[in-house]
Protein backbone atom coordinates (compact mmCIF):
# COMPACT_ATOMS: atom_id res chain seq x y z
CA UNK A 1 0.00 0.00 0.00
CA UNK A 2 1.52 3.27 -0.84
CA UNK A 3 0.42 6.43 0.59
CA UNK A 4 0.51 10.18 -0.30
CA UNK A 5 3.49 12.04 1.36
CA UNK A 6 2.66 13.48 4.56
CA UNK A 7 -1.30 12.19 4.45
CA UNK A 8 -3.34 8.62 5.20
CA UNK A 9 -5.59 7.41 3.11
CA UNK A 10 -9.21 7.04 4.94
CA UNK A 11 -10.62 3.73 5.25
CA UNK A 12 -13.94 1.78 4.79
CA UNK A 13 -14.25 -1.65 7.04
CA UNK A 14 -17.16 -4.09 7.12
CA UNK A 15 -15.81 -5.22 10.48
CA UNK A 16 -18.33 -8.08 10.79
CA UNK A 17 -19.81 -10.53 13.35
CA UNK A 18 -17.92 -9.29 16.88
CA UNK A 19 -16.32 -13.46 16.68
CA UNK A 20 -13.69 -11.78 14.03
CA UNK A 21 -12.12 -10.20 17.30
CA UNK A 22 -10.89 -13.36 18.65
CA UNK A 23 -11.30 -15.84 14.95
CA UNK A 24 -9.58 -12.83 12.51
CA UNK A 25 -10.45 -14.89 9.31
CA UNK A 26 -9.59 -13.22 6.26
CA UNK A 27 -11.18 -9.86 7.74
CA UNK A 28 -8.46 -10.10 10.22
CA UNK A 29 -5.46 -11.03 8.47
CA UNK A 30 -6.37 -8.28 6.44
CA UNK A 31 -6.69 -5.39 9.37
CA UNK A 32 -3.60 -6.73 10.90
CA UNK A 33 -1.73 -6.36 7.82
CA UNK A 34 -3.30 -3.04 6.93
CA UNK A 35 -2.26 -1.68 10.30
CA UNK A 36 1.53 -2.67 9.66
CA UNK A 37 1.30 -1.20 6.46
CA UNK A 38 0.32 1.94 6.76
CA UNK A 39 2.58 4.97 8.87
CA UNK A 40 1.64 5.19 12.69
CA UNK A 41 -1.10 7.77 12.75
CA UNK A 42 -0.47 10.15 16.11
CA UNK A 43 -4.34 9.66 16.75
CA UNK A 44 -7.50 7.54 15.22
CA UNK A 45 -11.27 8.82 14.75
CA UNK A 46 -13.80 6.02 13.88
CA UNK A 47 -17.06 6.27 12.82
CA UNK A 48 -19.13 3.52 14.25
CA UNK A 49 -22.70 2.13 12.81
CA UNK A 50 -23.15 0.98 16.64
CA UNK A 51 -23.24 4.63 17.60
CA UNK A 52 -26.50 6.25 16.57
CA UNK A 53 -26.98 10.06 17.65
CA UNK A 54 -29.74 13.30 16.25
CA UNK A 55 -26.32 15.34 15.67
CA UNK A 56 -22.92 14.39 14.89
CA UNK A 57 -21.14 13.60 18.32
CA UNK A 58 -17.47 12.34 19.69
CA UNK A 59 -16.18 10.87 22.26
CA UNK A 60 -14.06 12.77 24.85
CA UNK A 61 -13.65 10.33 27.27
CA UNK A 62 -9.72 10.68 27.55
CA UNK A 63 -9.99 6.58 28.89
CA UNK A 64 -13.04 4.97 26.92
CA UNK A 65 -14.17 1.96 28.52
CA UNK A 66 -14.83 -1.55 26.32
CA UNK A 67 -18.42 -1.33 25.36
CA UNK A 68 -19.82 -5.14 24.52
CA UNK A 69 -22.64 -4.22 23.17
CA UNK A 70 -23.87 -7.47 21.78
CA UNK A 71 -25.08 -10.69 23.41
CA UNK A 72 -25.15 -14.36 23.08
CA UNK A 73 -21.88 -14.81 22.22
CA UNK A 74 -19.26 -17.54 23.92
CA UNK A 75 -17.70 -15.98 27.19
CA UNK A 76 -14.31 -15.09 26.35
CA UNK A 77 -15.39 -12.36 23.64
CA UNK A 78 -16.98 -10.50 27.06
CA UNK A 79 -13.29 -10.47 28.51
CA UNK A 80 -11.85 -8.62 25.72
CA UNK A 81 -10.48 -4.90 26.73
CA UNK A 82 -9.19 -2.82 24.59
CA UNK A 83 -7.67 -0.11 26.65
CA UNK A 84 -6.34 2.62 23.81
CA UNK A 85 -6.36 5.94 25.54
CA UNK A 86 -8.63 8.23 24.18
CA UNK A 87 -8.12 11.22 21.73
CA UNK A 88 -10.44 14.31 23.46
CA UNK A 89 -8.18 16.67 21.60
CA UNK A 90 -9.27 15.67 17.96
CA UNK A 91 -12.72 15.20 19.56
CA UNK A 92 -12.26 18.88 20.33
CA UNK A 93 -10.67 19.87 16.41
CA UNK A 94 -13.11 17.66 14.82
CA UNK A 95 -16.20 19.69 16.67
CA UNK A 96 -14.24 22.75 15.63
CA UNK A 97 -13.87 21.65 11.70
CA UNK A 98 -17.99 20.65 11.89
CA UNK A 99 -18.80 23.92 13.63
CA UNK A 100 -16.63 25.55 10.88
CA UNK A 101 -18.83 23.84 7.88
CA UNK A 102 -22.20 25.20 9.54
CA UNK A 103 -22.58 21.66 11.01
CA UNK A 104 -23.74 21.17 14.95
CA UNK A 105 -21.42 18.92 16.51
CA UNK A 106 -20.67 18.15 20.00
CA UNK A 107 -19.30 15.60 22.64
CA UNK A 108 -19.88 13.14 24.56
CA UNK A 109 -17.19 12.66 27.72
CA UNK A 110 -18.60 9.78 29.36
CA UNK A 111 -18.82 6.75 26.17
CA UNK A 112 -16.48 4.15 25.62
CA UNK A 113 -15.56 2.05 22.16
CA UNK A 114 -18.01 -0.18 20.85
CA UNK A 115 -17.21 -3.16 18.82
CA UNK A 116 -17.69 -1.63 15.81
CA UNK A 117 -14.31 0.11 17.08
CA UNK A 118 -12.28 -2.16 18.71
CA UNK A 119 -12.68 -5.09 16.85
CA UNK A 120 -11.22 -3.89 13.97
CA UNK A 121 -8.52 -1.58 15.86
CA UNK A 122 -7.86 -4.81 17.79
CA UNK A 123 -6.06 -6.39 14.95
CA UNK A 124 -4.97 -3.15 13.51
CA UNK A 125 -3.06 -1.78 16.42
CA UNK A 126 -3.01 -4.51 18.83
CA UNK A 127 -0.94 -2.39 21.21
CA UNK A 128 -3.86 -0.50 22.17
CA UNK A 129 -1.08 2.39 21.51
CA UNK A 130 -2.92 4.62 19.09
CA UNK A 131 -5.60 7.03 21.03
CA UNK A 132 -9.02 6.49 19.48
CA UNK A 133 -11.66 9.03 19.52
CA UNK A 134 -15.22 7.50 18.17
CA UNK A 135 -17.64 8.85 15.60
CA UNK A 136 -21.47 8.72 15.83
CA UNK A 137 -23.84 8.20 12.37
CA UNK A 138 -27.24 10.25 11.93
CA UNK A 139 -29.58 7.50 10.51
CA UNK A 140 -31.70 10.19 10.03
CA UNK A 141 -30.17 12.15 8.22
CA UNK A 142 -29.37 10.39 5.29
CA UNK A 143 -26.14 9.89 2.78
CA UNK A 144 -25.25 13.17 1.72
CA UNK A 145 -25.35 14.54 5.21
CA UNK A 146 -22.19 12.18 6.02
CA UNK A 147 -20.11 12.87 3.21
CA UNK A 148 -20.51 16.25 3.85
CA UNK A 149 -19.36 15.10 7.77
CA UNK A 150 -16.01 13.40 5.95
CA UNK A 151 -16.01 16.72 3.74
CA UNK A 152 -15.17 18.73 6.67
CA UNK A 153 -12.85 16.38 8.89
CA UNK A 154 -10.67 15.58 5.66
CA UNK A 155 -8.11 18.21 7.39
CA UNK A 156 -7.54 16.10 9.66
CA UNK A 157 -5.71 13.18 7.63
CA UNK A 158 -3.25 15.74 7.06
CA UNK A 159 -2.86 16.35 10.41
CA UNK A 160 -1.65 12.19 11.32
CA UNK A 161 -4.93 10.85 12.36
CA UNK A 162 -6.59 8.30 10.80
CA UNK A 163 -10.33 8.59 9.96
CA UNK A 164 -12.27 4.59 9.89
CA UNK A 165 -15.54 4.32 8.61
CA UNK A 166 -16.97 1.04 10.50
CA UNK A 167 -20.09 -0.24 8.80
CA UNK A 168 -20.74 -2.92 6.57
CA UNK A 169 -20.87 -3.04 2.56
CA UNK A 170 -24.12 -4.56 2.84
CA UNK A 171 -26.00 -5.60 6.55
CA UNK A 172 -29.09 -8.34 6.35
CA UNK A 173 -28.76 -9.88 9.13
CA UNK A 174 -32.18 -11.85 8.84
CA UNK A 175 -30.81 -13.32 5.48
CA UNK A 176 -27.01 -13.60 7.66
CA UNK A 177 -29.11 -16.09 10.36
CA UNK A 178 -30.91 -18.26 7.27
CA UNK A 179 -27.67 -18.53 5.33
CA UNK A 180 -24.84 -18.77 8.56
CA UNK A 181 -24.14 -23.00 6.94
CA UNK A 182 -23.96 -22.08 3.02
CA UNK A 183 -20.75 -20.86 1.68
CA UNK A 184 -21.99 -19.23 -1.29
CA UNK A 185 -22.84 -15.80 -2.07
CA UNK A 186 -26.68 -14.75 -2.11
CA UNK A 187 -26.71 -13.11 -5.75
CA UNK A 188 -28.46 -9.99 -4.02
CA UNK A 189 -25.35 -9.38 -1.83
CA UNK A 190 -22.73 -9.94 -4.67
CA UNK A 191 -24.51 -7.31 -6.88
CA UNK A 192 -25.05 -4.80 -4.64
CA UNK A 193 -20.89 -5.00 -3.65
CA UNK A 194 -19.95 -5.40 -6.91
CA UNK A 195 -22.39 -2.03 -8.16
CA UNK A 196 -20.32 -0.54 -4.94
CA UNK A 197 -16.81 -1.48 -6.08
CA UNK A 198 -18.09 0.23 -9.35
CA UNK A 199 -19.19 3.42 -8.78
CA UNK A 200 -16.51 3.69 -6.05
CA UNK A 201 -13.61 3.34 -8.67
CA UNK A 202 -16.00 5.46 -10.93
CA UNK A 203 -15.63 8.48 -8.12
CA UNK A 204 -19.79 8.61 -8.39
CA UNK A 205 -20.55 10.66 -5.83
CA UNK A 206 -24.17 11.28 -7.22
CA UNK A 207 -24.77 7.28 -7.45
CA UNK A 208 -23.67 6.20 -3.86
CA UNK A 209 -25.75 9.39 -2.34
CA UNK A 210 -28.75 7.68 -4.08
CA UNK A 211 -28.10 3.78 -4.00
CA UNK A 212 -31.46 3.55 -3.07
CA UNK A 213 -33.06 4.33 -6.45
CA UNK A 214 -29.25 3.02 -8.28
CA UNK A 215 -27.87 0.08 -6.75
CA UNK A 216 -29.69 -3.30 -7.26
CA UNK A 217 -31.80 -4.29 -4.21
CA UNK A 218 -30.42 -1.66 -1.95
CA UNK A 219 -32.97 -2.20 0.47
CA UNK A 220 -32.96 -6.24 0.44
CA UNK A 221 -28.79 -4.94 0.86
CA UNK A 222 -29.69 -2.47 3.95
CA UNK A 223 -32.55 -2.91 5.20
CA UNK A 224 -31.79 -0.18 7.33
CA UNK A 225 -29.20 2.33 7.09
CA UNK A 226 -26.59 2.84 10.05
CA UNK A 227 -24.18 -0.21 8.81
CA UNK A 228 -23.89 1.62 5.27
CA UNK A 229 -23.10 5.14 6.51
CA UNK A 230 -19.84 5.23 7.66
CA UNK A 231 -18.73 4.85 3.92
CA UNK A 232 -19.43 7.80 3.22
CA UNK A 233 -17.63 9.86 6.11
CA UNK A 234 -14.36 7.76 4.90
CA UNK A 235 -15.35 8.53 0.98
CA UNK A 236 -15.78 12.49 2.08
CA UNK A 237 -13.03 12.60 3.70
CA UNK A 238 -10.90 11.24 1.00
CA UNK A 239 -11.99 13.98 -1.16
CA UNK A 240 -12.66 14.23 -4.94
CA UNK A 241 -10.45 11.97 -7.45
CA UNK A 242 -9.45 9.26 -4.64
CA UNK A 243 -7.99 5.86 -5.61
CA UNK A 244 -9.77 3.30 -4.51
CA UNK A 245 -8.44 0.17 -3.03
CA UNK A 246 -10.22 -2.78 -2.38
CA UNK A 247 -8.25 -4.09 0.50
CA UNK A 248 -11.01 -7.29 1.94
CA UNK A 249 -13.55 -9.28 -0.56
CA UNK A 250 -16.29 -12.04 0.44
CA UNK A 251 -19.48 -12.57 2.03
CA UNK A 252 -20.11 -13.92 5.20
CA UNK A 253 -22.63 -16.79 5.01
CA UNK A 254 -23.63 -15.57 1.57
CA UNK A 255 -25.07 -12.04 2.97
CA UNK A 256 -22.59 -9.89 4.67
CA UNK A 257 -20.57 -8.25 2.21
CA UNK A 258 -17.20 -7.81 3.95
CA UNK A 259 -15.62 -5.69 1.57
CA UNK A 260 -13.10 -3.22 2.86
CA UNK A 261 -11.47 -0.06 0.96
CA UNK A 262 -8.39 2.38 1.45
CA UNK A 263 -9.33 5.53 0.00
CA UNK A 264 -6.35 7.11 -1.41
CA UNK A 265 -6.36 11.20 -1.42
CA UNK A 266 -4.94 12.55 -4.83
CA UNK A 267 -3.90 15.85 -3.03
CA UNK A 268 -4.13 17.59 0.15
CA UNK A 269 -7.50 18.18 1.33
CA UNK A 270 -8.90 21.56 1.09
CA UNK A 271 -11.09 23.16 4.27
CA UNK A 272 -14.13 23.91 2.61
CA UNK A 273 -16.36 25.60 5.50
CA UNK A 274 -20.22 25.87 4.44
CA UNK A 275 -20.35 23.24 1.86
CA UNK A 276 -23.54 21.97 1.12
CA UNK A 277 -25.17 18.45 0.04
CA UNK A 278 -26.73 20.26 -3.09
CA UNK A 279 -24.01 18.79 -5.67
CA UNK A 280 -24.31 15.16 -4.53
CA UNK A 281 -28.17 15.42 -5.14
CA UNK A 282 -27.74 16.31 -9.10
């Protein structure tokens, strides 16, 4: 993976059942590897489709706790900690660069890292070394809302922190239960990641705002849409004209899309206070 001098790409992970934190599978081998890969960012901010909020919040917590927000799962997943120190100060710039854009932001100083965090980050930076400040997603709000989010934190990447989009490519978790024994891909699920993949490397903008009238069985692919949004903060962020890498490929029992991409800036991102969603919508 090669990077531009002096900024990180932003990434996209479909970070999967919480069972990839202690069986990595390909997902794993891949986040491990990505984490070696890249330069050590000074600081990491995450979005998380766990974390659903009105207005775009952070954590401040200087020492988030381990959130396991997810039951039924075998006892030693509970045990996990991930104890990364927290990142209040690009809490604090990232609710200045929002504020900056005309977008309400604020923090929260009490909420740990869910699993949409630290599994991934667990592989990544297995150190727990990196401090990690978390993102929230506005389901309400809708697509263009969060690229304009990654619009106005791309300063950041050129400041040394990394900014993680934590969703999934596609998230049907009834289909996921019927299909956990078959191997093979539900036809659904492969054409809606492979449309992604396509209009990602296309740099379509316009399309992924609106995969719910362009991409085939969008809402088969998301029923609901908290596990797709943090795409579009990394994509945002990574400004116009990014290469796109496909860094994970697969579905998990034939529904859960697992791709994962590095977004690639071309240049250094620009700080465009007061931009609006009106482009994406055309």
């Amino acid at each position: 993976m090669t990077t531009a001098a002096g900024r990180l790409p932003t990434l996209f992970l479909s970070h999967g059942s919480p069972m990839h934190a202690i069986q990595p599978g390909e997902a794993g081998r891949a986040w491990a590897a990505l984490g070696r890969a890249l330069p050590k960012p000074r600081a990491i901010l995450i979005a998380s489709a766990h974390w659903e909020t009105a207005v775009p919040m952070l954590t401040g917590n200087p020492k988030p706790q381990t959130i396991h927000d997810f039951g039924g799962f075998p006892a030693p997943l509970y045990e996990i900690q991930y104890p990364a120190p927290g990142a209040p100060q690009v809490a604090e710039r990232a609710v200045g660069l929002l504020k900056a854009a005309g977008i309400t932001a604020g923090i929260d100083g009490c909420r740990g890292l869910d699993h949409g965090a630290w599994v991934p980050l667990r592989h990544m930076y297995p150190d727990a070394d990196v401090p990690v400040a978390q993102f929230a997603v506005q389901p309400e709000r809708g697509t263009a809302h969060h690229v304009e989010l990654g619009r106005a934190l791309a300063p950041l990447a050129d400041e040394g922190v990394l900014i993680i989009g934590s969703g999934h490519a596609t998230h049907n978790l009834r289909d996921w239960m019927a299909n956990r024994r078959q191997a093979h891909a539900l036809p659904y699920a492969q054409a809606f990641a492979d449309w992604l993949r396509d209009r990602l490397e296309a740099g379509d903008t316009a399309a992924l705002v609106r995969y719910r009238d362009r991409a085939p069985e969008a809402s088969r692919a998301h029923p609901t849409e908290e596990h797709f949004l943090p795409l579009f903060i990394a994509w945002g962020a990574a400004g116009e004209g990014a290469r796109v890498e496909r860094i994970v490929a697969g579905l998990e029992a034939g529904a859960l899309a697992m791709d994962s991409y590095a977004f690639h800036p071309r240049s250094p991102a620009p700080n465009r206070p007061g931009a609006t969603s009106e482009a994406y919508a055309r």
